[in-house]
Protein backbone atom coordinates (compact mmCIF):
# COMPACT_ATOMS: atom_id res chain seq x y z
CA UNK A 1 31.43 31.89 -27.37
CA UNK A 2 35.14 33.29 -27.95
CA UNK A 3 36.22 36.54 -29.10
CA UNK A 4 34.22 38.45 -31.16
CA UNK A 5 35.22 40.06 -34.33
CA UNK A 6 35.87 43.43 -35.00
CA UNK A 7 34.18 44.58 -37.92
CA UNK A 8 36.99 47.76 -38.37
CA UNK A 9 39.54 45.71 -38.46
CA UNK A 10 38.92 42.34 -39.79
CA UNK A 11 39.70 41.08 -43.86
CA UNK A 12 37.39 40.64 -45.70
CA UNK A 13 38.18 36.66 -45.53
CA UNK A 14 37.83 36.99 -41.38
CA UNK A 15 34.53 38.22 -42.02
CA UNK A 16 33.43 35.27 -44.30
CA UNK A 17 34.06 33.03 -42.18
CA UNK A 18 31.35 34.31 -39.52
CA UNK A 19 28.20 32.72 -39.46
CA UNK A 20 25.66 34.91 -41.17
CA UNK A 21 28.23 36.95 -43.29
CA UNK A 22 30.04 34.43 -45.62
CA UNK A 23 30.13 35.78 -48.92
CA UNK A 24 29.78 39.57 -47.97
CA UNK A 25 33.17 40.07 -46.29
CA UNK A 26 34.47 41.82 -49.57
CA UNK A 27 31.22 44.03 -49.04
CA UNK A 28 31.41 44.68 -45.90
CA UNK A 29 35.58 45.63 -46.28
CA UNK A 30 34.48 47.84 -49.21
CA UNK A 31 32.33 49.70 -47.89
CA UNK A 32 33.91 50.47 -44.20
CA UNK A 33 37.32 51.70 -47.08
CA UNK A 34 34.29 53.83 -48.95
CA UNK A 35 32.16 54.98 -46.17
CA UNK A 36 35.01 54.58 -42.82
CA UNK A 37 34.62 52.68 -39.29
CA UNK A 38 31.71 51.15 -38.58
CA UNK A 39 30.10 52.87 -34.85
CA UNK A 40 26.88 50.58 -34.22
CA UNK A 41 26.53 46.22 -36.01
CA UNK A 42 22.88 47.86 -37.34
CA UNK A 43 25.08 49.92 -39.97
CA UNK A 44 25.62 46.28 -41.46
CA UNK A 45 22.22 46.47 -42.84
CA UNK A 46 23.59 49.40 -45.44
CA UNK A 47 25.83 47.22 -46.84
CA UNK A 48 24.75 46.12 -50.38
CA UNK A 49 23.14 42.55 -49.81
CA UNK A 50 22.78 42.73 -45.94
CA UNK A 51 20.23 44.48 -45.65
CA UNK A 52 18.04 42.46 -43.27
CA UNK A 53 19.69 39.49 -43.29
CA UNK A 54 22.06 40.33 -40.04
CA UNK A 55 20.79 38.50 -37.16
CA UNK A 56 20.89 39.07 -33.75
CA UNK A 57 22.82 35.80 -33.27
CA UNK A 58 25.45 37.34 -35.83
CA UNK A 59 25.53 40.46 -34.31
CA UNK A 60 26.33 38.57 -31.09
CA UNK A 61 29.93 37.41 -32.85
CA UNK A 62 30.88 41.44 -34.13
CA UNK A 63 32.14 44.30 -32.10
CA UNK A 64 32.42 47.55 -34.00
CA UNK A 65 35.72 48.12 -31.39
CA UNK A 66 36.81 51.44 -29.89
CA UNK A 67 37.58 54.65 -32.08
């Protein structure tokens, strides 16, 4: 499948371009600046417009990376 992408450290335009998350990379950067790192994917689902639409296929492509 390739590398996966590390939701703490990609743009916002990295995360776009992930199956499942195009158009809520600005979201997802805002809210990791807000709110800090990201420690489990299921935190996605607090993100304004995720909630419940983050797949277990997505979640397959993200790593929320060491501290």
């Amino acid at each position: 499948m390739g590398d996966r992408i590390d939701v703490n450290r990609a743009t916002a335009a990295e995360l776009d371009a992930v199956p499942g998350l195009t158009g809520h990379g600005f979201e997802i950067a805002r809210y990791r600046e807000e709110r800090g790192r990201f420690t489990d994917l299921r935190q996605l689902d607090e993100v304004p417009g995720l909630s419940g639409k983050v797949d277990d296929v997505t979640r397959a492509r993200l790593d929320a990376g060491a501290p």
